[in-house]
C-alpha atoms as a PDB file:
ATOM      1  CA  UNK A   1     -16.360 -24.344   6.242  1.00  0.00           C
ATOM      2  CA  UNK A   2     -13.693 -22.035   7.486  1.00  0.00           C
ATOM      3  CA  UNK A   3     -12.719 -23.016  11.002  1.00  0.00           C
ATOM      4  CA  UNK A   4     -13.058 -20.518  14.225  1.00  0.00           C
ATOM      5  CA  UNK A   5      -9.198 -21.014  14.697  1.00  0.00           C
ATOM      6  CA  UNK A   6      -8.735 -19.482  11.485  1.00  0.00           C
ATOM      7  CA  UNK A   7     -11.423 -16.777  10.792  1.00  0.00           C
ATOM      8  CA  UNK A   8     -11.941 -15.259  14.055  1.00  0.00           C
ATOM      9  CA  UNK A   9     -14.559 -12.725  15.159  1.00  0.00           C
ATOM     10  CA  UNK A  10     -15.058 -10.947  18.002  1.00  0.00           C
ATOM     11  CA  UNK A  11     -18.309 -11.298  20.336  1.00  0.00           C
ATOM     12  CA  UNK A  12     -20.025  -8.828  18.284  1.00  0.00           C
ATOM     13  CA  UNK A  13     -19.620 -10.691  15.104  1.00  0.00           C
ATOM     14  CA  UNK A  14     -17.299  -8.060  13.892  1.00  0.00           C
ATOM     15  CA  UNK A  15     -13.793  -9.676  12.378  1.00  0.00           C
ATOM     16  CA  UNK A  16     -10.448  -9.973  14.931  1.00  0.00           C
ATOM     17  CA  UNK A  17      -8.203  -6.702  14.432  1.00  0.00           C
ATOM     18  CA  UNK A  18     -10.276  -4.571  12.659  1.00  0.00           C
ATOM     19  CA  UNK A  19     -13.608  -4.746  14.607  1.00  0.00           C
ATOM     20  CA  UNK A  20     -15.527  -4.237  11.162  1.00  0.00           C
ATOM     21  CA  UNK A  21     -18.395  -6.544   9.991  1.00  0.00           C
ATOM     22  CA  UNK A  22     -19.786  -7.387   6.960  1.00  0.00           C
ATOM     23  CA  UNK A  23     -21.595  -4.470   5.416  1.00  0.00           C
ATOM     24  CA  UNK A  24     -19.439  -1.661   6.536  1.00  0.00           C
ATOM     25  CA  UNK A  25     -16.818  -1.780   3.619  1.00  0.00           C
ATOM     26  CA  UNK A  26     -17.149   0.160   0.791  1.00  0.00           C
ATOM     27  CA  UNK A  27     -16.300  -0.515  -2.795  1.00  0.00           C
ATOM     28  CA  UNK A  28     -13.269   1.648  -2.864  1.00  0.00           C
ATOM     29  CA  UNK A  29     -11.100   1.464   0.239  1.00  0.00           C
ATOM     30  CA  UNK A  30      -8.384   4.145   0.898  1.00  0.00           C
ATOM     31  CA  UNK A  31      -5.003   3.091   3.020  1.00  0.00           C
ATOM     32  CA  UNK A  32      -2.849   5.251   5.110  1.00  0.00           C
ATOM     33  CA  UNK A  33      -0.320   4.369   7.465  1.00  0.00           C
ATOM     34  CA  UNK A  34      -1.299   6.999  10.667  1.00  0.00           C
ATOM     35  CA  UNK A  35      -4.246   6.634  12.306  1.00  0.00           C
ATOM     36  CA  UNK A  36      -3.908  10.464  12.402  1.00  0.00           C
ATOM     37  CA  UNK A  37      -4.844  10.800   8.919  1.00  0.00           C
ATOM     38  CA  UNK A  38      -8.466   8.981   9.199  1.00  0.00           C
ATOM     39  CA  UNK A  39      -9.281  11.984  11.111  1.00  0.00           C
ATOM     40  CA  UNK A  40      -8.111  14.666   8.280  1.00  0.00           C
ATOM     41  CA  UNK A  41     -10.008  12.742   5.466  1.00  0.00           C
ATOM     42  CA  UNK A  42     -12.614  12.552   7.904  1.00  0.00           C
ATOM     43  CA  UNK A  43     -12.724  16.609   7.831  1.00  0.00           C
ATOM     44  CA  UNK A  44     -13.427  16.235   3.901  1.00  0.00           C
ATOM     45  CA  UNK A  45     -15.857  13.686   4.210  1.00  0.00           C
ATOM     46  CA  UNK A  46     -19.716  15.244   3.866  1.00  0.00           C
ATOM     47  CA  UNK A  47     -21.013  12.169   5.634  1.00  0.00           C
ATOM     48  CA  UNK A  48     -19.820   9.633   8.106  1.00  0.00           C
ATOM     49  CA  UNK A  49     -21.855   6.426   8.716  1.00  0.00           C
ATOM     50  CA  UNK A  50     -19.235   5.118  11.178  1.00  0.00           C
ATOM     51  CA  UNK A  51     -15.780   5.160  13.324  1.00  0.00           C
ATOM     52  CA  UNK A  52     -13.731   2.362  14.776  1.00  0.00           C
ATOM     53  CA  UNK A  53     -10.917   1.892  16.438  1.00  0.00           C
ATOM     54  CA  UNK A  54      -8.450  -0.600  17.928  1.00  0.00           C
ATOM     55  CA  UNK A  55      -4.907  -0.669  18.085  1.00  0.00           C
ATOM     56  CA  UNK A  56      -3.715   1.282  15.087  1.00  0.00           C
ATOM     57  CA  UNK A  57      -6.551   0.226  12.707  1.00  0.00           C
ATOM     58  CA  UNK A  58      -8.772   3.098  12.893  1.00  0.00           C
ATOM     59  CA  UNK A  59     -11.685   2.444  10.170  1.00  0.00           C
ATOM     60  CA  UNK A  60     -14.502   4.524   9.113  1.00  0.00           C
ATOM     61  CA  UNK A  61     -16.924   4.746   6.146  1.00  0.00           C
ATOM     62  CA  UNK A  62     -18.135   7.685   4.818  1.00  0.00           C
ATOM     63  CA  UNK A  63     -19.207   9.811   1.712  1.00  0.00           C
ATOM     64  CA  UNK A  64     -16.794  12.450  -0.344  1.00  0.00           C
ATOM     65  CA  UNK A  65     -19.361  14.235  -3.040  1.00  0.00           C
ATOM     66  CA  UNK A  66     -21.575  10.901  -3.508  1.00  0.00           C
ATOM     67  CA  UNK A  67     -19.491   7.988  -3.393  1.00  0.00           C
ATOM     68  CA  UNK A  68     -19.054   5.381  -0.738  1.00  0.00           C
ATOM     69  CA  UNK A  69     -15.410   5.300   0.948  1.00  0.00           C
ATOM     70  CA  UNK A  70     -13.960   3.267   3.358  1.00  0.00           C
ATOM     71  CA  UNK A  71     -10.721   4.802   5.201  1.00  0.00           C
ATOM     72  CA  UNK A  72      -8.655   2.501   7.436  1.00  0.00           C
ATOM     73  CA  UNK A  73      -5.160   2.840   9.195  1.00  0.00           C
ATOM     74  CA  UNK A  74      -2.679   0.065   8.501  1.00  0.00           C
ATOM     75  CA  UNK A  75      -0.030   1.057  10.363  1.00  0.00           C
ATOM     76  CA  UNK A  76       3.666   0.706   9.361  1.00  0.00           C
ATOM     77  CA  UNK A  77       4.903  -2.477   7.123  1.00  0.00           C
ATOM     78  CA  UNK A  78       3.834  -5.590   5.447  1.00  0.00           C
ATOM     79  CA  UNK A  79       2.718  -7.491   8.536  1.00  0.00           C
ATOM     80  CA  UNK A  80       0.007  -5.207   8.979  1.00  0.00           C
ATOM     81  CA  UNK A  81      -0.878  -4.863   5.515  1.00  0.00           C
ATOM     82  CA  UNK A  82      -1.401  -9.209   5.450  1.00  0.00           C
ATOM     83  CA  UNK A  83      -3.508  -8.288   8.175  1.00  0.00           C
ATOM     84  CA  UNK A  84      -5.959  -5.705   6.611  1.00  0.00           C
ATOM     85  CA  UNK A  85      -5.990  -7.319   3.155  1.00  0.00           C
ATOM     86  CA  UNK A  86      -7.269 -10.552   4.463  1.00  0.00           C
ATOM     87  CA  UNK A  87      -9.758  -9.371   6.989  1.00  0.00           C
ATOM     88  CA  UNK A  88     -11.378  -6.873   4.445  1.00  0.00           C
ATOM     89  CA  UNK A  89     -11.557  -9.772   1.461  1.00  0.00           C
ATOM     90  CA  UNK A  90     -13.301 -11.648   4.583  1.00  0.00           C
ATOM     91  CA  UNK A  91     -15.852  -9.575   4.872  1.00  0.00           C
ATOM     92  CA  UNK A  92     -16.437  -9.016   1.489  1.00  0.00           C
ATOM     93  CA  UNK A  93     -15.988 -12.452   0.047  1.00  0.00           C
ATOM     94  CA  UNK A  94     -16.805 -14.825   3.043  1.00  0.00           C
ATOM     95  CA  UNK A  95     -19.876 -15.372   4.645  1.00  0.00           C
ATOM     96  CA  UNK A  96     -20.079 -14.965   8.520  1.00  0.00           C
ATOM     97  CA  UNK A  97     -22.827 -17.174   9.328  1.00  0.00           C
ATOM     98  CA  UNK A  98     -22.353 -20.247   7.448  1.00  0.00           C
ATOM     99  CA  UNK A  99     -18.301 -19.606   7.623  1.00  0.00           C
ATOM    100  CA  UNK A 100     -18.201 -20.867   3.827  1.00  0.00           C
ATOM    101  CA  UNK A 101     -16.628 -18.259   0.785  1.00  0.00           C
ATOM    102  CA  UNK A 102     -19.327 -16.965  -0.783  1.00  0.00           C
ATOM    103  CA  UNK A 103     -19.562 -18.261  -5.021  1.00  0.00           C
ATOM    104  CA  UNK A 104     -20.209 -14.371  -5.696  1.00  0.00           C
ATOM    105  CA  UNK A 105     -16.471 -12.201  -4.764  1.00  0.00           C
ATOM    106  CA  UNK A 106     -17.099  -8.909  -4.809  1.00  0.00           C
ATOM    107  CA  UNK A 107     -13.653  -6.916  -6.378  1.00  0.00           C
ATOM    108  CA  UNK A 108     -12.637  -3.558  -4.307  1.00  0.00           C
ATOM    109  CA  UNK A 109     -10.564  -1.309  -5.129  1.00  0.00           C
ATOM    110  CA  UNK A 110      -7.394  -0.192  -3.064  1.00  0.00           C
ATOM    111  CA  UNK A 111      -5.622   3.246  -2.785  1.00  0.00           C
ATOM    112  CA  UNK A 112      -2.931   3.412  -0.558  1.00  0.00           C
ATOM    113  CA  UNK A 113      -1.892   7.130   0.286  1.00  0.00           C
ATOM    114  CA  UNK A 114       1.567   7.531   2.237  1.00  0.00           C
ATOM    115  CA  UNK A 115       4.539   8.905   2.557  1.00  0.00           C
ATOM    116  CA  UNK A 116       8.073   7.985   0.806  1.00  0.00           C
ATOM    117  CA  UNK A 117      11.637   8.699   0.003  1.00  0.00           C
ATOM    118  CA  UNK A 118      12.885   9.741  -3.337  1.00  0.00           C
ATOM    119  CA  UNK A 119      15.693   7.678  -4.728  1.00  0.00           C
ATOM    120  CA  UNK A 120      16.070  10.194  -7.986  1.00  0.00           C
ATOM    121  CA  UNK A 121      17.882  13.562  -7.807  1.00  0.00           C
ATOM    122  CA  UNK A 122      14.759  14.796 -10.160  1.00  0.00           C
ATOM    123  CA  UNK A 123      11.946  13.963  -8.014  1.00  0.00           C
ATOM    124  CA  UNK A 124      11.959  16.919  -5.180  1.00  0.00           C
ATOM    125  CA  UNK A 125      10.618  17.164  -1.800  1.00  0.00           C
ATOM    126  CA  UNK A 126       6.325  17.060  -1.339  1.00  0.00           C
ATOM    127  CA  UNK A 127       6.203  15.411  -5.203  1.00  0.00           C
ATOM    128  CA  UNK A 128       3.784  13.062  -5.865  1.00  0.00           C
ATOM    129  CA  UNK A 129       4.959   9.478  -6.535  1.00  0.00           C
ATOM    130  CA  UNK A 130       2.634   6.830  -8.176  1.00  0.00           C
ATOM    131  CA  UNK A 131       4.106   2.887  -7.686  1.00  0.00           C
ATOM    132  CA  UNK A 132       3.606   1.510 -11.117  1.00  0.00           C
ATOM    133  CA  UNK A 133       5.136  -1.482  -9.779  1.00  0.00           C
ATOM    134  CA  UNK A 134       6.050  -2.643  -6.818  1.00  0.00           C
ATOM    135  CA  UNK A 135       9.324  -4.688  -5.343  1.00  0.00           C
ATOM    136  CA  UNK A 136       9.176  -6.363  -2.288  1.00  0.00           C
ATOM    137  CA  UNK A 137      12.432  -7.000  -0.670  1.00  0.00           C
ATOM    138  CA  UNK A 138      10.295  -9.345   1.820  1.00  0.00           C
ATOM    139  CA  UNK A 139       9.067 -12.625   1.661  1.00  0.00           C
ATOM    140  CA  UNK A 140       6.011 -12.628   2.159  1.00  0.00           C
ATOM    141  CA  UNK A 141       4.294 -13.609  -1.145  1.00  0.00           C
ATOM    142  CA  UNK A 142       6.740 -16.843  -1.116  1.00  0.00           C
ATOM    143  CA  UNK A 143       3.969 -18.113   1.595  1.00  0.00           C
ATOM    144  CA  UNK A 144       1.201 -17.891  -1.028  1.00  0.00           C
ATOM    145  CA  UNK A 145       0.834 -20.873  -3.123  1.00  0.00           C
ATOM    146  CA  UNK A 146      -0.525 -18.796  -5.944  1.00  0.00           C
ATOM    147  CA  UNK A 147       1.999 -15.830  -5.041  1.00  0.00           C
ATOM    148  CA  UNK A 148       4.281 -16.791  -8.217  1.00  0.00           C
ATOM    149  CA  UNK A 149       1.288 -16.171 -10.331  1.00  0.00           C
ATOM    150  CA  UNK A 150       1.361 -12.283  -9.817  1.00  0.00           C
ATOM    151  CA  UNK A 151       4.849 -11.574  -9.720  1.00  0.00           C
ATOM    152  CA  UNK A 152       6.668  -9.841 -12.604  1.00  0.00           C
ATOM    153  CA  UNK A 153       8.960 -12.254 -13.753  1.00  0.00           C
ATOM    154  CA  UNK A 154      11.057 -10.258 -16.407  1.00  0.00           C
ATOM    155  CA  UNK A 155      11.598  -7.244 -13.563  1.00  0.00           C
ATOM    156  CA  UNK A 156      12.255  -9.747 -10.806  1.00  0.00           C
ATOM    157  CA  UNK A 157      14.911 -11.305 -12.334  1.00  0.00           C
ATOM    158  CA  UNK A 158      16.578  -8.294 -13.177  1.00  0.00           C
ATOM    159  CA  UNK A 159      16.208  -7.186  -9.580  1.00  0.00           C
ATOM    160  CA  UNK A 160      17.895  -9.831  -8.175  1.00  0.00           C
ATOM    161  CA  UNK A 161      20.591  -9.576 -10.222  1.00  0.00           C
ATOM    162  CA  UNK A 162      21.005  -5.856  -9.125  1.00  0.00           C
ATOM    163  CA  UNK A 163      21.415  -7.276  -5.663  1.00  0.00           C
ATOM    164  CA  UNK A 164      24.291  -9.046  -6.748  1.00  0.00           C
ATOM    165  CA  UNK A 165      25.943 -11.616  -4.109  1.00  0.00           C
ATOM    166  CA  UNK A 166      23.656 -11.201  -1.176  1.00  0.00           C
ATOM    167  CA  UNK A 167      20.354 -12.486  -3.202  1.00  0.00           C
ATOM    168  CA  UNK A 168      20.793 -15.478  -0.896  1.00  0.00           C
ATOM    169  CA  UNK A 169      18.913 -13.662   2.215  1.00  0.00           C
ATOM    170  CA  UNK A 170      16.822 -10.865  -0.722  1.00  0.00           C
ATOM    171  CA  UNK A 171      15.134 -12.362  -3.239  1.00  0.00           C
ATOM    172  CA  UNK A 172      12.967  -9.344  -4.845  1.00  0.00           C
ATOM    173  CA  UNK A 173       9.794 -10.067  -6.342  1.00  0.00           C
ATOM    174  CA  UNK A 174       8.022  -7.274  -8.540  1.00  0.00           C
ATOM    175  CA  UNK A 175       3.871  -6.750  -8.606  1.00  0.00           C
ATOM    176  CA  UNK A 176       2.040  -4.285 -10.986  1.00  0.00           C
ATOM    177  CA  UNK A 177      -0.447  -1.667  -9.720  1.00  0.00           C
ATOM    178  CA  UNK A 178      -3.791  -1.819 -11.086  1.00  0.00           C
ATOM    179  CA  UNK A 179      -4.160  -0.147 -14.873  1.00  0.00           C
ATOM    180  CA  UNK A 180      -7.566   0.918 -14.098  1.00  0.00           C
ATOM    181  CA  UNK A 181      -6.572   3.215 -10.959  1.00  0.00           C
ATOM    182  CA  UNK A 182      -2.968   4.276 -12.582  1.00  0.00           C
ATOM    183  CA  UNK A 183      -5.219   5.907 -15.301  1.00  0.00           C
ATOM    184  CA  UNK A 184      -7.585   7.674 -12.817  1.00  0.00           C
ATOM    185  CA  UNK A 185      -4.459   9.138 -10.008  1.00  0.00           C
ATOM    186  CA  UNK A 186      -1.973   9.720 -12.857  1.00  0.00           C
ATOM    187  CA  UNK A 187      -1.444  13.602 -14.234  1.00  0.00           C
ATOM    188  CA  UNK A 188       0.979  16.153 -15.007  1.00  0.00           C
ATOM    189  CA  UNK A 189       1.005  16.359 -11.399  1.00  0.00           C
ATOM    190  CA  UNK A 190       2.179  13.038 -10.427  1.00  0.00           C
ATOM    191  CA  UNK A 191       6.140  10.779 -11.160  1.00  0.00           C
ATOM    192  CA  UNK A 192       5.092   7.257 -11.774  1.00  0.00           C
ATOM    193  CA  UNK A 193       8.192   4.279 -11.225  1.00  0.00           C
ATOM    194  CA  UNK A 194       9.150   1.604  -9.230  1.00  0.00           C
ATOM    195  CA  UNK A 195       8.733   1.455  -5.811  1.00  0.00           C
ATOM    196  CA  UNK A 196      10.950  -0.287  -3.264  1.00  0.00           C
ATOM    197  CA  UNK A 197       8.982  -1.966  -0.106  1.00  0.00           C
ATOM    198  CA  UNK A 198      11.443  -2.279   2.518  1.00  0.00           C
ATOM    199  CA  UNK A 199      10.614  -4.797   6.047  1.00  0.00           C
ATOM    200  CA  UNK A 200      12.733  -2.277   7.755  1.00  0.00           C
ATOM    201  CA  UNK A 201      13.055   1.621   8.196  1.00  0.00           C
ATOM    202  CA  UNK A 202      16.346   1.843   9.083  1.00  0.00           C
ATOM    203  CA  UNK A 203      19.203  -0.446   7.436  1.00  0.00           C
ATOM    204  CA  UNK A 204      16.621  -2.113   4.978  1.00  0.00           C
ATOM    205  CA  UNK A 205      16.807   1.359   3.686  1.00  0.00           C
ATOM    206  CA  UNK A 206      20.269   1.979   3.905  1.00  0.00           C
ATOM    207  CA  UNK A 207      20.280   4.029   7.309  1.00  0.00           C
ATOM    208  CA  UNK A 208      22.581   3.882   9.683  1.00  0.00           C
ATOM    209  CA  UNK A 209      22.851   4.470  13.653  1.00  0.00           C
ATOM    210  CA  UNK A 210      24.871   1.828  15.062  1.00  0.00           C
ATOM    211  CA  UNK A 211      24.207  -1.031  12.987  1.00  0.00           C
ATOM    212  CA  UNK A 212      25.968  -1.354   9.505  1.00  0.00           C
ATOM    213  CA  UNK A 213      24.161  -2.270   6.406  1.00  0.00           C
ATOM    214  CA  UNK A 214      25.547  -5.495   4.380  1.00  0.00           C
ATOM    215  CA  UNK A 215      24.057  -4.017   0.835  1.00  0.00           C
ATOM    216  CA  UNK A 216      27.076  -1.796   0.682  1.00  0.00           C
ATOM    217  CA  UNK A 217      25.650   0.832  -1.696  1.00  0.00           C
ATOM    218  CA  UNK A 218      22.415  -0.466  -2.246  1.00  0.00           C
ATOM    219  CA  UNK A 219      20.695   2.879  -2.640  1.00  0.00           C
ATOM    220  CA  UNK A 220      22.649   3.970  -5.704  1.00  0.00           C
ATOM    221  CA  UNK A 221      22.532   0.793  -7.271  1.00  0.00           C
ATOM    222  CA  UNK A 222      18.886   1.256  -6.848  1.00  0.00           C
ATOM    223  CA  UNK A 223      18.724   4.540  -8.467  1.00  0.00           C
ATOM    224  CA  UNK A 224      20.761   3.851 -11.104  1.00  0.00           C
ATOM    225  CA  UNK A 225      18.455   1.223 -12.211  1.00  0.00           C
ATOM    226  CA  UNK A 226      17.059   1.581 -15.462  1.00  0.00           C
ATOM    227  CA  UNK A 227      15.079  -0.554 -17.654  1.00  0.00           C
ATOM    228  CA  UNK A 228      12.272   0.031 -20.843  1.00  0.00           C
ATOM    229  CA  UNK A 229      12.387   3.367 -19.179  1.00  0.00           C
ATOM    230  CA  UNK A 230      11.085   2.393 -15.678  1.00  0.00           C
ATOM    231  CA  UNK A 231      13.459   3.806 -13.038  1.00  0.00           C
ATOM    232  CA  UNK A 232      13.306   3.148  -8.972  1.00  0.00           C
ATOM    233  CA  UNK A 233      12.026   6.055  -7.664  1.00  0.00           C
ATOM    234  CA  UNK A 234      11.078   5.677  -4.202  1.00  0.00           C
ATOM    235  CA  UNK A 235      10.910   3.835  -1.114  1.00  0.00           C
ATOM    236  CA  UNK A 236       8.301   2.818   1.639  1.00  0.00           C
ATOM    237  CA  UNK A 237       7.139   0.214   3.645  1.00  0.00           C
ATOM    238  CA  UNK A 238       3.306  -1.783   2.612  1.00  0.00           C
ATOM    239  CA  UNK A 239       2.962  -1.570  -1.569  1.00  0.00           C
ATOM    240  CA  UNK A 240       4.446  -4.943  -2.796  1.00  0.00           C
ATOM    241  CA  UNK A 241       2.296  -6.779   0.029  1.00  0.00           C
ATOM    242  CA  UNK A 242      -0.834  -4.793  -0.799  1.00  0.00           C
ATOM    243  CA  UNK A 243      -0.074  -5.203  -5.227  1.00  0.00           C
ATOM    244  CA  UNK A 244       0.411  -8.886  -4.326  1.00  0.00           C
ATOM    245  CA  UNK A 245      -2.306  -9.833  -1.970  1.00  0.00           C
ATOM    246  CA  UNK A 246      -4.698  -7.647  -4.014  1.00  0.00           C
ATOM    247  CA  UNK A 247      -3.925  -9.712  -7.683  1.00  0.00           C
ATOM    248  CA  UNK A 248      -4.331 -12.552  -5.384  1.00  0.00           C
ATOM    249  CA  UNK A 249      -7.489 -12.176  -4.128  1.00  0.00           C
ATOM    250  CA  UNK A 250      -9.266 -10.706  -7.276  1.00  0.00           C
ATOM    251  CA  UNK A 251      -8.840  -6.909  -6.432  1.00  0.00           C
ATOM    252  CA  UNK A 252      -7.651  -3.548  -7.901  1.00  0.00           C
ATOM    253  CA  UNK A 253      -5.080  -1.776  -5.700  1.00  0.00           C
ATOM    254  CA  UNK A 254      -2.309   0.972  -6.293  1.00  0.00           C
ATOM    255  CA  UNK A 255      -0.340   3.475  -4.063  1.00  0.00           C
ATOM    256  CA  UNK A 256       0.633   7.021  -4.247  1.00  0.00           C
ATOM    257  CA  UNK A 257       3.174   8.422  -2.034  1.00  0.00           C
ATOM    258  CA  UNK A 258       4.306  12.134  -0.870  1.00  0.00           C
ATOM    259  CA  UNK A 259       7.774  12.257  -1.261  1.00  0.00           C
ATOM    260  CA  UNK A 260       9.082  13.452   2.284  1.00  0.00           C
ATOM    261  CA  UNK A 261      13.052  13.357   2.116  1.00  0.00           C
ATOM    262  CA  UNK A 262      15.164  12.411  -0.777  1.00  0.00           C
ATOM    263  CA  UNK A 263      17.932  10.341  -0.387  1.00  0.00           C
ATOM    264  CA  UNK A 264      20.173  11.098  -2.667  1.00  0.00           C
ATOM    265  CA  UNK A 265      19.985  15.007  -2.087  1.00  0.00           C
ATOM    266  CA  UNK A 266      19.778  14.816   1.329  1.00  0.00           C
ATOM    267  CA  UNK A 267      16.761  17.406   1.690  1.00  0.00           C
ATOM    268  CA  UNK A 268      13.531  16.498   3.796  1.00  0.00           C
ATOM    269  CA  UNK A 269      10.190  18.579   4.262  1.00  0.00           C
ATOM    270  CA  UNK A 270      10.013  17.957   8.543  1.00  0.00           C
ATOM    271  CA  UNK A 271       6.478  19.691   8.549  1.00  0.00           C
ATOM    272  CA  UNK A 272       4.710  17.688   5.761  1.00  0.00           C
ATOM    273  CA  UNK A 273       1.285  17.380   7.352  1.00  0.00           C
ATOM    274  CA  UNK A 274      -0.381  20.300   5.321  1.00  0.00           C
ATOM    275  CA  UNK A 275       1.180  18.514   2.290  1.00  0.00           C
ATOM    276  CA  UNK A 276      -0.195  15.234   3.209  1.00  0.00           C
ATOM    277  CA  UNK A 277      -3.628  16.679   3.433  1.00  0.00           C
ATOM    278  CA  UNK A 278      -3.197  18.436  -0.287  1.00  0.00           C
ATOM    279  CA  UNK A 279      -2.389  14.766  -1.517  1.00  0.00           C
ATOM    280  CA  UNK A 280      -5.359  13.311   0.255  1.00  0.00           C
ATOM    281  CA  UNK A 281      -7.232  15.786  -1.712  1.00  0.00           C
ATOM    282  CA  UNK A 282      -5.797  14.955  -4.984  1.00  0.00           C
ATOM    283  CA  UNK A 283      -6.721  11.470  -4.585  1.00  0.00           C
ATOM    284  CA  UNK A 284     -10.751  12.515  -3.122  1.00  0.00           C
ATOM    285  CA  UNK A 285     -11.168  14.547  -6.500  1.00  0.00           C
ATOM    286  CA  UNK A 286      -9.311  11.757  -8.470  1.00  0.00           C
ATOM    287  CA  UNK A 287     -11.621   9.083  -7.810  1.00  0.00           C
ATOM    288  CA  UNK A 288     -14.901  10.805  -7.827  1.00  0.00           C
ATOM    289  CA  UNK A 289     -14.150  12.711 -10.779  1.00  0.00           C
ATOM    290  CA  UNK A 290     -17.258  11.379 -12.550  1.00  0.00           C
ATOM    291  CA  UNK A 291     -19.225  11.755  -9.282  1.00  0.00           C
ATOM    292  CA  UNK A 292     -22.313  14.599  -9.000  1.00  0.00           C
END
């Protein structure tokens, strides 16, 4: 029995930070960062059985042609993405009443859609990125007992030595997307690669205000990685932690990003929004490709 300290519900039943209860996910849940864009997949929806908010998880299930899709807002970074992960297994996978996990796990299916940097001179402004695999330049799968089970040895090691003499405070660790999802989101449209998952926006990324970096020039070393053919190609802020924490917990999850700015050329699209919306799209027609 799972402890009220440790799973803990609301008055209404309905689980701490997301205000969902059980019932309300879908099989296939999609990801974005802003709130915001729960209302524009919201527009494309033909059916909405529900909206909640609090804080910046903003949930809602609905239907796109005839399939069942939950939307929720994470919000920015990994913190928020151990946060969603774990309270929608919970309500999938562990029964409210008796408080016990359930002998029966249902599997979901992830699909984070965000936004991203390009760390390749060949991957423009409002591309498509798909994260074949993801590197986390966070801890937080070292908390996980079974976290060392998912990792990517081979590419971790390699990572780390990239990193060279400051591995003592970054110790990379390297998660694969889902096979079955990469096959349904990838096209002629889309870059797959590596994706970097920074804890920070700003130095973790190599930007700086008034604060110096100590990976003196990380960025290039990053882009000039290249291994079996699998390049770095972009960076954001939730993938590793939602790769990890999905293997862990017996789900499918993958992310595809709209490249934004790229780093190395310098260029950025400020007024992305109509862009975001095509990629949202994309996805929508992606998944229910074998829908009615």
């Amino acid at each position: 029995m799972i402890l009220d300290s440790e799973l803990i519900l609301n008055a209404d039943g309905s689980i701490f930070h997301l205000h969902l209860r059980p019932g309300q996910v879908a099989d296939t849940v999609i990801l974005v960062g802003d709130p915001k864009r729960v209302d524009v997949i919201e527009s494309l929806f033909s059916d909405i059985e529900f909206k909640i908010a609090n804080r910046e998880y903003v949930s809602m299930t609905g239907k796109f042609k005839d399939k069942r899709i939950t939307v929720v807002s994470t919000g920015v970074g990994i913190g928020n993405i151990d946060i969603v992960m774990n309270e929608l297994d919970a309500l999938v996978n562990i029964d409210f009443e008796t408080r016990e996990i359930k002998s029966k796990k249902r599997k979901l299916e992830f699909i984070r859609i965000g936004t991203s940097g390009s760390l390749q001179k060949h991957i423009p402004v409002n591309s498509y990125v798909i994260s074949e695999k993801s590197v986390g330049f966070d801890n937080l799968l070292y908390f996980y007992e079974k976290g060392a089970e998912v990792v990517n040895e081979e590419f971790r090691r390699l990572l780390r030595i990239l990193v060279g003499g400051h591995s003592i405070f970054l110790n990379p660790y390297v998660v694969d997307a889902s096979e079955n999802l990469l096959a349904q989101l990838k096209s002629a449209e889309t870059f797959t690669g590596i994706t970097i998952t920074a804890p920070g926006f700003y130095v973790p990324q190599g930007r700086e205000l008034r604060l110096s970096k100590k990976l003196d020039g990380i960025n290039n070393k990053l882009s000039l990685f290249e291994y079996h053919g699998y390049q770095i190609t972009n960076y954001e802020m939730e993938s590793s932690a939602l790769y990890g924490l999905s293997k862990m917990l017996g789900h499918d999850a993958i992310a595809i990003c709209l490249i934004i700015a790229n780093r190395l050329n310098k260029k950025a699209n400020k007024n992305y929004r109509k862009n975001v919306k095509e990629l949202i799209t994309y996805v929508l027609h992606k998944i229910t490709a074998d829908e009615s």
